[in-house]
Protein backbone atom coordinates (compact mmCIF):
# COMPACT_ATOMS: atom_id res chain seq x y z
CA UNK A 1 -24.88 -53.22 44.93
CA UNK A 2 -28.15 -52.73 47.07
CA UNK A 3 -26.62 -50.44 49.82
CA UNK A 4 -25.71 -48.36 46.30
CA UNK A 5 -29.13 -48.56 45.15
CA UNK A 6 -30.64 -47.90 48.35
CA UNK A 7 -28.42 -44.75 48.84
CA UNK A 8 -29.40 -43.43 45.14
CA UNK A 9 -33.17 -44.14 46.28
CA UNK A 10 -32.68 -41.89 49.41
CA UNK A 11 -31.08 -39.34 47.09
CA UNK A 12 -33.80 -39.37 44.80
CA UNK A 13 -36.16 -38.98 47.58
CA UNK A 14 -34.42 -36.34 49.31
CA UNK A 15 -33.93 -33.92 45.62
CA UNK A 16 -37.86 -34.50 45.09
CA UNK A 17 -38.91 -33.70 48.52
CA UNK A 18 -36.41 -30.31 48.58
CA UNK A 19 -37.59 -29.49 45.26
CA UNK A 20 -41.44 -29.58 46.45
CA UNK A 21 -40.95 -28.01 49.25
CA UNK A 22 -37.84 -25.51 49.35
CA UNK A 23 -39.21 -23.73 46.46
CA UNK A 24 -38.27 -20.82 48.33
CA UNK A 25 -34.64 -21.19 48.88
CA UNK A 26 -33.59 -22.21 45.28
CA UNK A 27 -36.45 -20.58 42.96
CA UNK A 28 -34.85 -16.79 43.47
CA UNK A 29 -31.39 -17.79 43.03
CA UNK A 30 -31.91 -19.78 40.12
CA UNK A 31 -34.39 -17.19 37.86
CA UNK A 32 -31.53 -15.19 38.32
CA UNK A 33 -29.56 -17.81 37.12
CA UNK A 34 -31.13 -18.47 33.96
CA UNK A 35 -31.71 -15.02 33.46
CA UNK A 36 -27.90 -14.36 33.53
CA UNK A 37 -27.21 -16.70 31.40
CA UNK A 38 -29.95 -15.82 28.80
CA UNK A 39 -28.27 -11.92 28.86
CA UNK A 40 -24.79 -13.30 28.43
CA UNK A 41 -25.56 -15.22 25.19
CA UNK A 42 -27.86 -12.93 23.96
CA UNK A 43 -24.86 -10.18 24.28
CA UNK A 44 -22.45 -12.37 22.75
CA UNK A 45 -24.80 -13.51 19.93
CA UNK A 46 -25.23 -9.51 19.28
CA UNK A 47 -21.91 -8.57 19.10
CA UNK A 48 -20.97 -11.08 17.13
CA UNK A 49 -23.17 -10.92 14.43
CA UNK A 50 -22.72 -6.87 14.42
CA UNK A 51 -20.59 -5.42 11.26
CA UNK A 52 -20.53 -1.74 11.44
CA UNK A 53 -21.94 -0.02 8.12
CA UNK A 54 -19.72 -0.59 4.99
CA UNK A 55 -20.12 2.52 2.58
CA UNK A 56 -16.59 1.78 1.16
CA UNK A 57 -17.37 -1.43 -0.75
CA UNK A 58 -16.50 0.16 -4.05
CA UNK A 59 -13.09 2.09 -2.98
CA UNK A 60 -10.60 1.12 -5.99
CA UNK A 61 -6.84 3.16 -6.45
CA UNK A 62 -5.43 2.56 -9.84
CA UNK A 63 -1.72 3.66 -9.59
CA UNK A 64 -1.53 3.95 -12.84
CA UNK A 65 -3.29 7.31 -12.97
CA UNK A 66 0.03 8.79 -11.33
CA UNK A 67 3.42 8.38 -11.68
CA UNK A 68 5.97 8.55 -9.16
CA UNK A 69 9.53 8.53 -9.16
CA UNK A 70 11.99 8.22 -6.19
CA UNK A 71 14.86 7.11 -8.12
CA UNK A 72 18.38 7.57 -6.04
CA UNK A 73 16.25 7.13 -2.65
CA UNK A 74 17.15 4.34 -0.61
CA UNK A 75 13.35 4.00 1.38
CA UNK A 76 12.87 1.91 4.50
CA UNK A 77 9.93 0.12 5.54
CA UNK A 78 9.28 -0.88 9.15
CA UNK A 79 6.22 -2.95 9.20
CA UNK A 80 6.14 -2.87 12.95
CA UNK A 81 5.91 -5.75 15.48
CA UNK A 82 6.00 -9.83 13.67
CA UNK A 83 6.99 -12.76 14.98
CA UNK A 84 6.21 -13.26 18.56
CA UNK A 85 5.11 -10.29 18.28
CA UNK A 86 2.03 -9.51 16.97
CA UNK A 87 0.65 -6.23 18.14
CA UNK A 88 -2.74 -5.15 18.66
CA UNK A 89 -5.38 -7.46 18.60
CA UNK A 90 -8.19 -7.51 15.75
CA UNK A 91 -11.75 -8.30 15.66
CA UNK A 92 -12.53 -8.19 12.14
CA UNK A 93 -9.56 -9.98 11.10
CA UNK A 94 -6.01 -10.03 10.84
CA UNK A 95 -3.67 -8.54 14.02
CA UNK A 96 -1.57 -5.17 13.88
CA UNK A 97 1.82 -7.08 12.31
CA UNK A 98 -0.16 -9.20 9.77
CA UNK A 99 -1.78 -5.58 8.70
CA UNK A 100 1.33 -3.27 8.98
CA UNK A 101 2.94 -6.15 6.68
CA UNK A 102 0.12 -6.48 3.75
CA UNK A 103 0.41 -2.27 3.33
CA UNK A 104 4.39 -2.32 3.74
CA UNK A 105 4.74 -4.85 1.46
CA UNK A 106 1.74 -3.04 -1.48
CA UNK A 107 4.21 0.33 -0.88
CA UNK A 108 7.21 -1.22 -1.63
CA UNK A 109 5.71 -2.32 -4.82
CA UNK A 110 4.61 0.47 -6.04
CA UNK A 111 7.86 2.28 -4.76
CA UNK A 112 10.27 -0.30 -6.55
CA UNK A 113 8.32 0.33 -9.73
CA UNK A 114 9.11 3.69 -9.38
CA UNK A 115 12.70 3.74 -9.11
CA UNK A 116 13.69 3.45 -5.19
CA UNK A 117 15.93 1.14 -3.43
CA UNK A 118 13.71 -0.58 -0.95
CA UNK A 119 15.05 -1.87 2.62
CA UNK A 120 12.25 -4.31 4.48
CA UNK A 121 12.75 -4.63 7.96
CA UNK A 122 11.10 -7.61 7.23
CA UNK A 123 9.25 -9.21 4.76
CA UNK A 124 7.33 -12.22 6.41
CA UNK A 125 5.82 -12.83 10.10
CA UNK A 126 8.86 -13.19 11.75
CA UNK A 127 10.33 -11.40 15.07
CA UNK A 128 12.75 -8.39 14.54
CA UNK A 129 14.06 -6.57 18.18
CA UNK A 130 13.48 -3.11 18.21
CA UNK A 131 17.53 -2.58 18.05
CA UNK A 132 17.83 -4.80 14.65
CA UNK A 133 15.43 -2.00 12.67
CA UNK A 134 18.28 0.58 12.90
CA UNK A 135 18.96 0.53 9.31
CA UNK A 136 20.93 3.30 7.10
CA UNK A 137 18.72 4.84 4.52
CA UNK A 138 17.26 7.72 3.15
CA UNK A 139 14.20 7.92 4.74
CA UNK A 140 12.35 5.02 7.43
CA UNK A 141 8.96 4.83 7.84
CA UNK A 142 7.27 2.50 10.63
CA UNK A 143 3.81 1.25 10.08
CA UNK A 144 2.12 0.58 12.90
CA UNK A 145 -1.88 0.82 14.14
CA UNK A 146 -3.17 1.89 17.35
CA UNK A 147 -5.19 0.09 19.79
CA UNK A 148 -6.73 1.69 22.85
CA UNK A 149 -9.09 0.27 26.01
CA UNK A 150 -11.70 2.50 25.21
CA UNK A 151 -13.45 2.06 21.22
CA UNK A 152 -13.92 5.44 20.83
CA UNK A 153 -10.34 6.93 19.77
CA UNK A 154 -10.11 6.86 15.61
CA UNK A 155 -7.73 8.03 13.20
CA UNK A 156 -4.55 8.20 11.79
CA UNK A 157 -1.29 10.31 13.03
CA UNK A 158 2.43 10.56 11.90
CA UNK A 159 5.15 10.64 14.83
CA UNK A 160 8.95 11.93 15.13
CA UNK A 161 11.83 12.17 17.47
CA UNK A 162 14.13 14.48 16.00
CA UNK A 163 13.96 18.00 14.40
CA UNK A 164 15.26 16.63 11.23
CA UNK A 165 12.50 14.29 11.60
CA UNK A 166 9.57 16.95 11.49
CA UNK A 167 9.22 17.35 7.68
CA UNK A 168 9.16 13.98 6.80
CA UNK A 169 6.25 13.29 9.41
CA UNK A 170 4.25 16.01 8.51
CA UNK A 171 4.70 15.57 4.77
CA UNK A 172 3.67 11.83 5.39
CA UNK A 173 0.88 13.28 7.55
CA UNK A 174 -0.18 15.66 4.57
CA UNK A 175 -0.30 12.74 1.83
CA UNK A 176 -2.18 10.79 4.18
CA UNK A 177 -5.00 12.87 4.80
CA UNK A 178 -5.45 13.21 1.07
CA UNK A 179 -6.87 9.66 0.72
CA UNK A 180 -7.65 8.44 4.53
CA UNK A 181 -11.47 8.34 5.21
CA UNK A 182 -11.01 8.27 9.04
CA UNK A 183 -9.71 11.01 11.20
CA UNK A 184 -6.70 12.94 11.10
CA UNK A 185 -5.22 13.40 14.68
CA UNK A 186 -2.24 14.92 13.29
CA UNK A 187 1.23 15.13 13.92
CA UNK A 188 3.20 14.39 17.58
CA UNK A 189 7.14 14.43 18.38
CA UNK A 190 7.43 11.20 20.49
CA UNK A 191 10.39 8.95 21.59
CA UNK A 192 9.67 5.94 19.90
CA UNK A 193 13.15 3.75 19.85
CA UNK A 194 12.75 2.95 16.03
CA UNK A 195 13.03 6.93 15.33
CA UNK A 196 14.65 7.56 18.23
CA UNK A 197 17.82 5.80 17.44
CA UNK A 198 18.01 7.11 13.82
CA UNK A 199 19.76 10.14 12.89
CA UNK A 200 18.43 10.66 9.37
CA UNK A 201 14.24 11.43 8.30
CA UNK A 202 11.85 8.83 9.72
CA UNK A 203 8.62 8.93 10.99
CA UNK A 204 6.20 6.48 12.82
CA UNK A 205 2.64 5.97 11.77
CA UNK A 206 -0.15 4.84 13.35
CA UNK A 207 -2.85 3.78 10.54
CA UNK A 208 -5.61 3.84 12.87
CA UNK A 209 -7.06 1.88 15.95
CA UNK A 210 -7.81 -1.64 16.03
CA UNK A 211 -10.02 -1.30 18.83
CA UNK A 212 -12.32 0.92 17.00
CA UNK A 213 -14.80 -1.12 15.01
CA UNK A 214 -14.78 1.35 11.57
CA UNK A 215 -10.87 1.80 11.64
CA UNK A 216 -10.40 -2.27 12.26
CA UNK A 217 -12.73 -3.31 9.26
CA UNK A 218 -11.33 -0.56 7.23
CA UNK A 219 -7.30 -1.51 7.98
CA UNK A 220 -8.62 -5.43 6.98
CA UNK A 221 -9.66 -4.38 3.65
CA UNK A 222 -7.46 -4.17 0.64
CA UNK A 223 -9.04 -1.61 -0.74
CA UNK A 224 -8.50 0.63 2.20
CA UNK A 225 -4.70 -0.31 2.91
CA UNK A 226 -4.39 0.78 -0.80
CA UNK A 227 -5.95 4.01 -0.02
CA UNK A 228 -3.26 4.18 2.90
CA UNK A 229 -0.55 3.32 0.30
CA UNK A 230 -1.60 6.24 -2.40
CA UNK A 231 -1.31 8.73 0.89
CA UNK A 232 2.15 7.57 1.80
CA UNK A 233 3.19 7.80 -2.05
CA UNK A 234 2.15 10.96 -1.98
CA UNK A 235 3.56 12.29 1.51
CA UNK A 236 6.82 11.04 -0.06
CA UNK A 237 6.55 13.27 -3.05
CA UNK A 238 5.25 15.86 -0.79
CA UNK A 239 8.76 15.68 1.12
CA UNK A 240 11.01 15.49 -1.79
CA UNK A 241 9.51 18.22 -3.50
CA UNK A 242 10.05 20.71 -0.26
């Protein structure tokens, strides 16, 4: 027990003497220590107590005001990704699949109240492959938002594979940009497997981007994803109508 106490004294002795006089070996190094630090929590303090500007507080769609009716249409919804899955990442709140979900499952209210036979891909967080969501219908439409490395990219955008694909996408894309308060980027013929391995009208769309702070509080609000849902009503009617 003394040698222990001795060797603690020594210790002591030693730390007191080096910080006396080695001031100028470890008083650099460690103001840029402290310094560091102080930046690092003072950045993480910021951006996590920043909320970009909310103008759309008061944003309310009453579905009454317009009726719709897709009887004899057999519609599928794809909310994309679940499960294991869950897609982009979000800051403000929920990730892509919980997102895609809440809107897919608002339209296929609205579009069961107005006469069409709706198909979920699925209904609840739960993991669907990418070859399970071939399903016969009418028309298919994916719901899906974006997320990029960069926060800049915004917007929303309707994809196809196939020509008979085309309408339906930019219809969808049309109806959209009616109620959407971010960005249209428009509409893009891409090889996505969910449209890809359908031979009837279906289209994939990307709400917006995640990684963009205005798009992700937007796509967390209900009163934006029923903004989203008024648009897609309407690109429907848009394509039946053509």
């Amino acid at each position: 027990m003394n040698g222990i106490k001795a060797f603690l004294k020594k210790v002591g002795q030693f730390l007191i003497w080096f910080l006396k006089t080695k001031k100028h070996v470890y008083v650099k190094p460690l103001f840029i220590f402290v310094t560091s630090l102080i930046f690092i929590f003072s950045f993480i303090y910021i951006v996590k107590s920043y909320e970009p500007k909310n103008n759309y507080q008061n944003i309310t769609i009453d579905f009454t005001e317009k009726k719709y009716d897709f009887k004899g249409k057999t519609i599928v919804i794809d909310p994309g990704h679940g499960g294991t899955d869950p897609g982009a990442p979000s800051y403000y709140g929920e990730n892509e699949a919980t997102i895609v979900l809440s809107v897919a499952l608002k339209l296929e209210k609205v579009l069961k109240q107005s006469n069409a036979k709706v198909v979920m891909i699925r209904n609840s967080n739960k993991t669907v492959e990418l070859d399970d969501r071939e399903v016969e219908g009418d028309i298919f439409i994916s719901l899906h938002s974006d997320a990029f490395e960069s926060p800049e990219p915004t917007g929303f955008k309707t994809f196809y594979t196939h020509d008979n694909q085309k309408d339906l996408a930019t219809a969808m894309n049309e109806g959209l940009d009616r109620y959407a308060l971010l960005p249209n980027n428009g509409v893009e013929v891409m090889g996505y497997q969910v449209t890809e391995q359908l031979d009837y009208p279906a289209t994939l769309v990307e709400l917006g981007f995640l990684s963009n702070d205005v798009d992700d509080y937007l796509l967390n609000t209900d009163d934006y994803q029923n903004r989203l849902v008024k648009g897609l009503l309407d690109g429907l009617e848009i394509y039946l109508e053509e």
